[in-house]
N, C-alpha and C. Protein backbone atom coordinates (compact mmCIF):
# COMPACT_ATOMS: atom_id res chain seq x y z
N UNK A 1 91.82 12.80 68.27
CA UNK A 1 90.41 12.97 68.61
C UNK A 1 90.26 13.07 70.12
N UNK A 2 89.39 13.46 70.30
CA UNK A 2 88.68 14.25 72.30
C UNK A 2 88.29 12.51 72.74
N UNK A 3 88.49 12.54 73.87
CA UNK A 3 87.55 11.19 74.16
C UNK A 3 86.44 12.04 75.88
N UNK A 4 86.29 13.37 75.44
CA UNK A 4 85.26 13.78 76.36
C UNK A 4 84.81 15.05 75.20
N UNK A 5 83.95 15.25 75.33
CA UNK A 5 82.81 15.77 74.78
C UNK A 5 83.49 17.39 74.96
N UNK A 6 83.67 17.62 76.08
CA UNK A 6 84.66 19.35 76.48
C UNK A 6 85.83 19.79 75.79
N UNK A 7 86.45 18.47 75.34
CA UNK A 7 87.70 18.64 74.63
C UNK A 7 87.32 19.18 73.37
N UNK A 8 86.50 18.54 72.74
CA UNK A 8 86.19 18.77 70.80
C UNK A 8 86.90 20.40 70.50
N UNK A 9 87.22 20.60 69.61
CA UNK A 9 87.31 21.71 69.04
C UNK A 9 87.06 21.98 67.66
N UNK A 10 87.45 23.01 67.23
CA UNK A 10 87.16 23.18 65.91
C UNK A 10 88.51 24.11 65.36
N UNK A 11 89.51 24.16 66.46
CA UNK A 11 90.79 24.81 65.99
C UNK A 11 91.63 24.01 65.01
N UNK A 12 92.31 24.31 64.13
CA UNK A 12 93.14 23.91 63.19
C UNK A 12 94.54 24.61 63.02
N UNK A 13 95.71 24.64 63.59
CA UNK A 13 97.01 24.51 62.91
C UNK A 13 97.22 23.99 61.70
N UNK A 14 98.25 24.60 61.24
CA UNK A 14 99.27 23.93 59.79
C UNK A 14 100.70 24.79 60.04
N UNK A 15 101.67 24.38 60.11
CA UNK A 15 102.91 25.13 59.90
C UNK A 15 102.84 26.23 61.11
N UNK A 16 102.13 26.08 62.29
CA UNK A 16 102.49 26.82 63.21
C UNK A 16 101.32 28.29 63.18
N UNK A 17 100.36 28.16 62.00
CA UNK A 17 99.39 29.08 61.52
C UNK A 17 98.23 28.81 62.11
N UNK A 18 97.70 29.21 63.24
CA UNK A 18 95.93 29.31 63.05
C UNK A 18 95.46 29.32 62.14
N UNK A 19 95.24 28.03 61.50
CA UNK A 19 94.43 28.55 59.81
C UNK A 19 92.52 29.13 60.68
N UNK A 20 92.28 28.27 61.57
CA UNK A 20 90.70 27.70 61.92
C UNK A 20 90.74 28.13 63.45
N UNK A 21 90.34 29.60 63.98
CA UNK A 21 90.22 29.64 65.39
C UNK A 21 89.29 29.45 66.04
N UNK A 22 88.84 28.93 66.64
CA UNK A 22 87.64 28.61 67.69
C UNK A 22 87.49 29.91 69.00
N UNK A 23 86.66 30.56 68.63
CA UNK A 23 85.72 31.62 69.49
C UNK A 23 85.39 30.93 70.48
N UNK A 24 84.52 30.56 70.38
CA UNK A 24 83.87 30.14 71.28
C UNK A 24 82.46 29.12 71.35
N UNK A 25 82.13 27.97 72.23
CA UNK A 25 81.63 26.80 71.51
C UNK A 25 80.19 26.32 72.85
N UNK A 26 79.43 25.98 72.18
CA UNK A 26 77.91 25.16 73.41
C UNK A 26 78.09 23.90 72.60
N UNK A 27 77.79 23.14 73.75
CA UNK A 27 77.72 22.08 73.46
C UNK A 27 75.91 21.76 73.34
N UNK A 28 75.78 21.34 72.71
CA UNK A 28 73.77 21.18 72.50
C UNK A 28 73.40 19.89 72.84
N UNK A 29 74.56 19.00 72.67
CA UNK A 29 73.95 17.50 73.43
C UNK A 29 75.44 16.82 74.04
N UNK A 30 75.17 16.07 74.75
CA UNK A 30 75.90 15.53 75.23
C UNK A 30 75.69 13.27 74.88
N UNK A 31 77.16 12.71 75.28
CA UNK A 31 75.88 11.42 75.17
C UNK A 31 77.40 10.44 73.94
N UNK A 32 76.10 9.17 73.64
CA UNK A 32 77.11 8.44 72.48
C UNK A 32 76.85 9.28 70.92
N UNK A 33 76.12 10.25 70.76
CA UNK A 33 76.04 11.37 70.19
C UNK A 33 75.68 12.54 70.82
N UNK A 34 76.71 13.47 70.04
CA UNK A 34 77.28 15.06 70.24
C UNK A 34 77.19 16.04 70.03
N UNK A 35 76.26 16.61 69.66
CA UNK A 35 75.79 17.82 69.13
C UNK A 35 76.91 19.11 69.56
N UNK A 36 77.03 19.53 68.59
CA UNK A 36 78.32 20.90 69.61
C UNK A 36 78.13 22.06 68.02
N UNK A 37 78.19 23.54 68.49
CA UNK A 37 78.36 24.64 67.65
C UNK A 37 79.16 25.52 68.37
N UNK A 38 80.05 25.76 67.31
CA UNK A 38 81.29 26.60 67.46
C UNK A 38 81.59 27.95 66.47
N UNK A 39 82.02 28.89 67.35
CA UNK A 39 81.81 30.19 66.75
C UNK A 39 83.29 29.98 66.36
N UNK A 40 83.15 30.61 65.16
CA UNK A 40 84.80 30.54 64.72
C UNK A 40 85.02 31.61 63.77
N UNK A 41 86.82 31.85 63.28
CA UNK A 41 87.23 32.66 62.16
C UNK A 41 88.48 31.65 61.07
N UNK A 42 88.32 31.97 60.12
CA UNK A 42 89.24 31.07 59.25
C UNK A 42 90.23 32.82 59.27
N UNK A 43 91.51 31.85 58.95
CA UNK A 43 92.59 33.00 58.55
C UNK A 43 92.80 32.92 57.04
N UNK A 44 92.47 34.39 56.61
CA UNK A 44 92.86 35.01 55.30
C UNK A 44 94.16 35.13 54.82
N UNK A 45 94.65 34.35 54.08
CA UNK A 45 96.67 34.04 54.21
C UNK A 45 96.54 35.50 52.71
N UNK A 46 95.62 35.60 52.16
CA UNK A 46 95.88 36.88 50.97
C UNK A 46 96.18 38.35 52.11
N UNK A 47 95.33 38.24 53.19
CA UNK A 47 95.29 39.60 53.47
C UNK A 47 95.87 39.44 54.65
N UNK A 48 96.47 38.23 55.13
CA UNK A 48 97.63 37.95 56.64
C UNK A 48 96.47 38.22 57.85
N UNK A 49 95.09 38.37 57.96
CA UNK A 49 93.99 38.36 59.00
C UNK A 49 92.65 37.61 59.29
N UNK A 50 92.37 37.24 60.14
CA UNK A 50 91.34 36.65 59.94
C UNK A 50 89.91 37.06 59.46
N UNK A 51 89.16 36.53 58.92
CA UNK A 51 87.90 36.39 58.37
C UNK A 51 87.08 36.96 59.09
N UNK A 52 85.82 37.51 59.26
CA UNK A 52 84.57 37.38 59.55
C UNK A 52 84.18 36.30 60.38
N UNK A 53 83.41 36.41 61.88
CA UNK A 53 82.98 35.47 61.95
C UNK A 53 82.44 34.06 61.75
N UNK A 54 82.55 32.74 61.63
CA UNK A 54 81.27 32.46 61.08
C UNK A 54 80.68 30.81 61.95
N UNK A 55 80.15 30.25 61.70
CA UNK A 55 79.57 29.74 63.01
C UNK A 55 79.61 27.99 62.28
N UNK A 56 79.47 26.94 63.26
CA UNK A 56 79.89 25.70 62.16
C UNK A 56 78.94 24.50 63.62
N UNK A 57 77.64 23.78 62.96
CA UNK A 57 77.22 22.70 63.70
C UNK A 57 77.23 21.51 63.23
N UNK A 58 78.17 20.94 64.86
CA UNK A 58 78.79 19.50 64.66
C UNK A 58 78.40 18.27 65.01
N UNK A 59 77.79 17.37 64.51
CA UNK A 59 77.94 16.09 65.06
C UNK A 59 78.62 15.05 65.14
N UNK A 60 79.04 14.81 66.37
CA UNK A 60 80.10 13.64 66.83
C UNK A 60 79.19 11.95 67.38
N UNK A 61 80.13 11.30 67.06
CA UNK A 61 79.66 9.54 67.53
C UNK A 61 80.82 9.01 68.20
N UNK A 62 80.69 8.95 69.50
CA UNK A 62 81.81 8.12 70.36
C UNK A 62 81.84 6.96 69.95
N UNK A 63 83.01 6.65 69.26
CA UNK A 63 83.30 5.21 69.30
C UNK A 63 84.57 4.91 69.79
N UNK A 64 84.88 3.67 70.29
CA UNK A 64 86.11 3.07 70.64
C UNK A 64 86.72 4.17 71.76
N UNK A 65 85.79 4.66 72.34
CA UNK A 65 86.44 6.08 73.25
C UNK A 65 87.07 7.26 72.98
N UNK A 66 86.79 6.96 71.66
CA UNK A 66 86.77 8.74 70.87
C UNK A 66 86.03 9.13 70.43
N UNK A 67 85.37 10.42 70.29
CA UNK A 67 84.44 11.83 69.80
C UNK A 67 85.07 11.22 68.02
N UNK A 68 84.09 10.63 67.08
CA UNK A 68 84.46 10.75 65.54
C UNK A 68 83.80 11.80 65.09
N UNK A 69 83.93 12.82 64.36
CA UNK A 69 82.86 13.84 63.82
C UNK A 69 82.28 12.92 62.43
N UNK A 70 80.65 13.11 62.36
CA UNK A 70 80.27 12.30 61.64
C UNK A 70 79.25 13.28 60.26
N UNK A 71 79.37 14.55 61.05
CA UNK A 71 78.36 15.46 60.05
C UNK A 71 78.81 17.04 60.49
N UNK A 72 78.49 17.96 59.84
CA UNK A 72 78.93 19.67 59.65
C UNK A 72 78.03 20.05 58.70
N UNK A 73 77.45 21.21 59.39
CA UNK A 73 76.40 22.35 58.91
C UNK A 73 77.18 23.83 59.46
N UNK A 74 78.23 24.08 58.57
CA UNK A 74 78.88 25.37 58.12
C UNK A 74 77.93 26.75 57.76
N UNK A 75 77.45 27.70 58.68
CA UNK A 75 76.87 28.77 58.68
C UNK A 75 77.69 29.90 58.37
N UNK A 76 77.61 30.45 57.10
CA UNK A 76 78.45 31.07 56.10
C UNK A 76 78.43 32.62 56.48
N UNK A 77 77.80 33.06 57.15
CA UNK A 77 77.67 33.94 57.53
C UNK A 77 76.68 34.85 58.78
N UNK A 78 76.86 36.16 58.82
CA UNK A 78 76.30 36.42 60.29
C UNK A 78 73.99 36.73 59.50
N UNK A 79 74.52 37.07 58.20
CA UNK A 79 72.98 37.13 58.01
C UNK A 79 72.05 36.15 57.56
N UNK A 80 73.17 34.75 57.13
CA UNK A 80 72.15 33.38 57.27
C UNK A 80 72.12 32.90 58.77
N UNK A 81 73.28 33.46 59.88
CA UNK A 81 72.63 32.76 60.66
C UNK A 81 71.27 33.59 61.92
N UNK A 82 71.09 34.87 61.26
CA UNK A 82 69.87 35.51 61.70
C UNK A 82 68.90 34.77 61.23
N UNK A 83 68.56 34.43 59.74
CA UNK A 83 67.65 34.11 59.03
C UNK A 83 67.35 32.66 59.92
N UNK A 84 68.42 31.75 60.15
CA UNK A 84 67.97 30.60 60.80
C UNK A 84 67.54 30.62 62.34
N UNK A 85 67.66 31.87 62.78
CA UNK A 85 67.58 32.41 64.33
C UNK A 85 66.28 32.59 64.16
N UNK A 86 65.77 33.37 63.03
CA UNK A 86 64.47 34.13 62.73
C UNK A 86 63.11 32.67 62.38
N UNK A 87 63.74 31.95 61.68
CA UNK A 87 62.97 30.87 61.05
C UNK A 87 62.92 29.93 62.54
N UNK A 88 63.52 29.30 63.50
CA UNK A 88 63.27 29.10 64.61
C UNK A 88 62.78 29.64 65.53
N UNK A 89 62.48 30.75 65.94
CA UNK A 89 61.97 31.45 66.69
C UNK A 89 60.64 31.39 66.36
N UNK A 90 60.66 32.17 65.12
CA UNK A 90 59.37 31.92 64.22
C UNK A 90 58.61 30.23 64.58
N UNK A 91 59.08 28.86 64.66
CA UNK A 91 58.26 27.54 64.85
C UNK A 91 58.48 27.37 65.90
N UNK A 92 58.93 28.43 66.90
CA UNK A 92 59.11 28.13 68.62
C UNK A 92 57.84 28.88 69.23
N UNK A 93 57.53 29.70 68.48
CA UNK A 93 56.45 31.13 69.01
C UNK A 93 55.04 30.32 68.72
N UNK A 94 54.85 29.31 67.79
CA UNK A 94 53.97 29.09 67.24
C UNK A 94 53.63 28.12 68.64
């Protein structure tokens, strides 16, 4: 586990495989809770390439001087996460 908030990732190895690559990541809070979303691709071991984008928001709880992840809201794709772009914007405009 990260014991700074910059470290977190969302990459995953197994056997030397990127199963889980991390794109690229904002952190949304900082603190003894962590808010962080990370753009990512899972690797397709049927077709030897990675996936489709897809986007994953994390919450972390420092304890004992480590980042624990305590919750995940997995955004399955690029047109739910318009719809949730659209539905916020939408109660931001208001």
């Amino acid at each position: 586990m990260a014991s700074n908030v910059d470290e977190l990732t969302i990459s995953y190895s197994e056997e030397g495989v990127e199963l889980v690559k991390e794109l690229d990541k904002v952190i949304l809070s900082r603190g003894a809770w962590a808010t962080v979303i990370f753009r990512y691709q899972d690797w397709n071991r049927s077709k030897n390439a990675y996936g489709p984008e897809r986007y994953s928001i994390r919450r972390y709880q420092k304890r004992n001087g480590q980042y624990v992840q305590k919750s995940k809201f997995n955004i399955s794709s690029r047109e739910q996460a318009e719809k949730i772009i659209a539905a916020l914007q939408g109660w931001i405009a208001d």
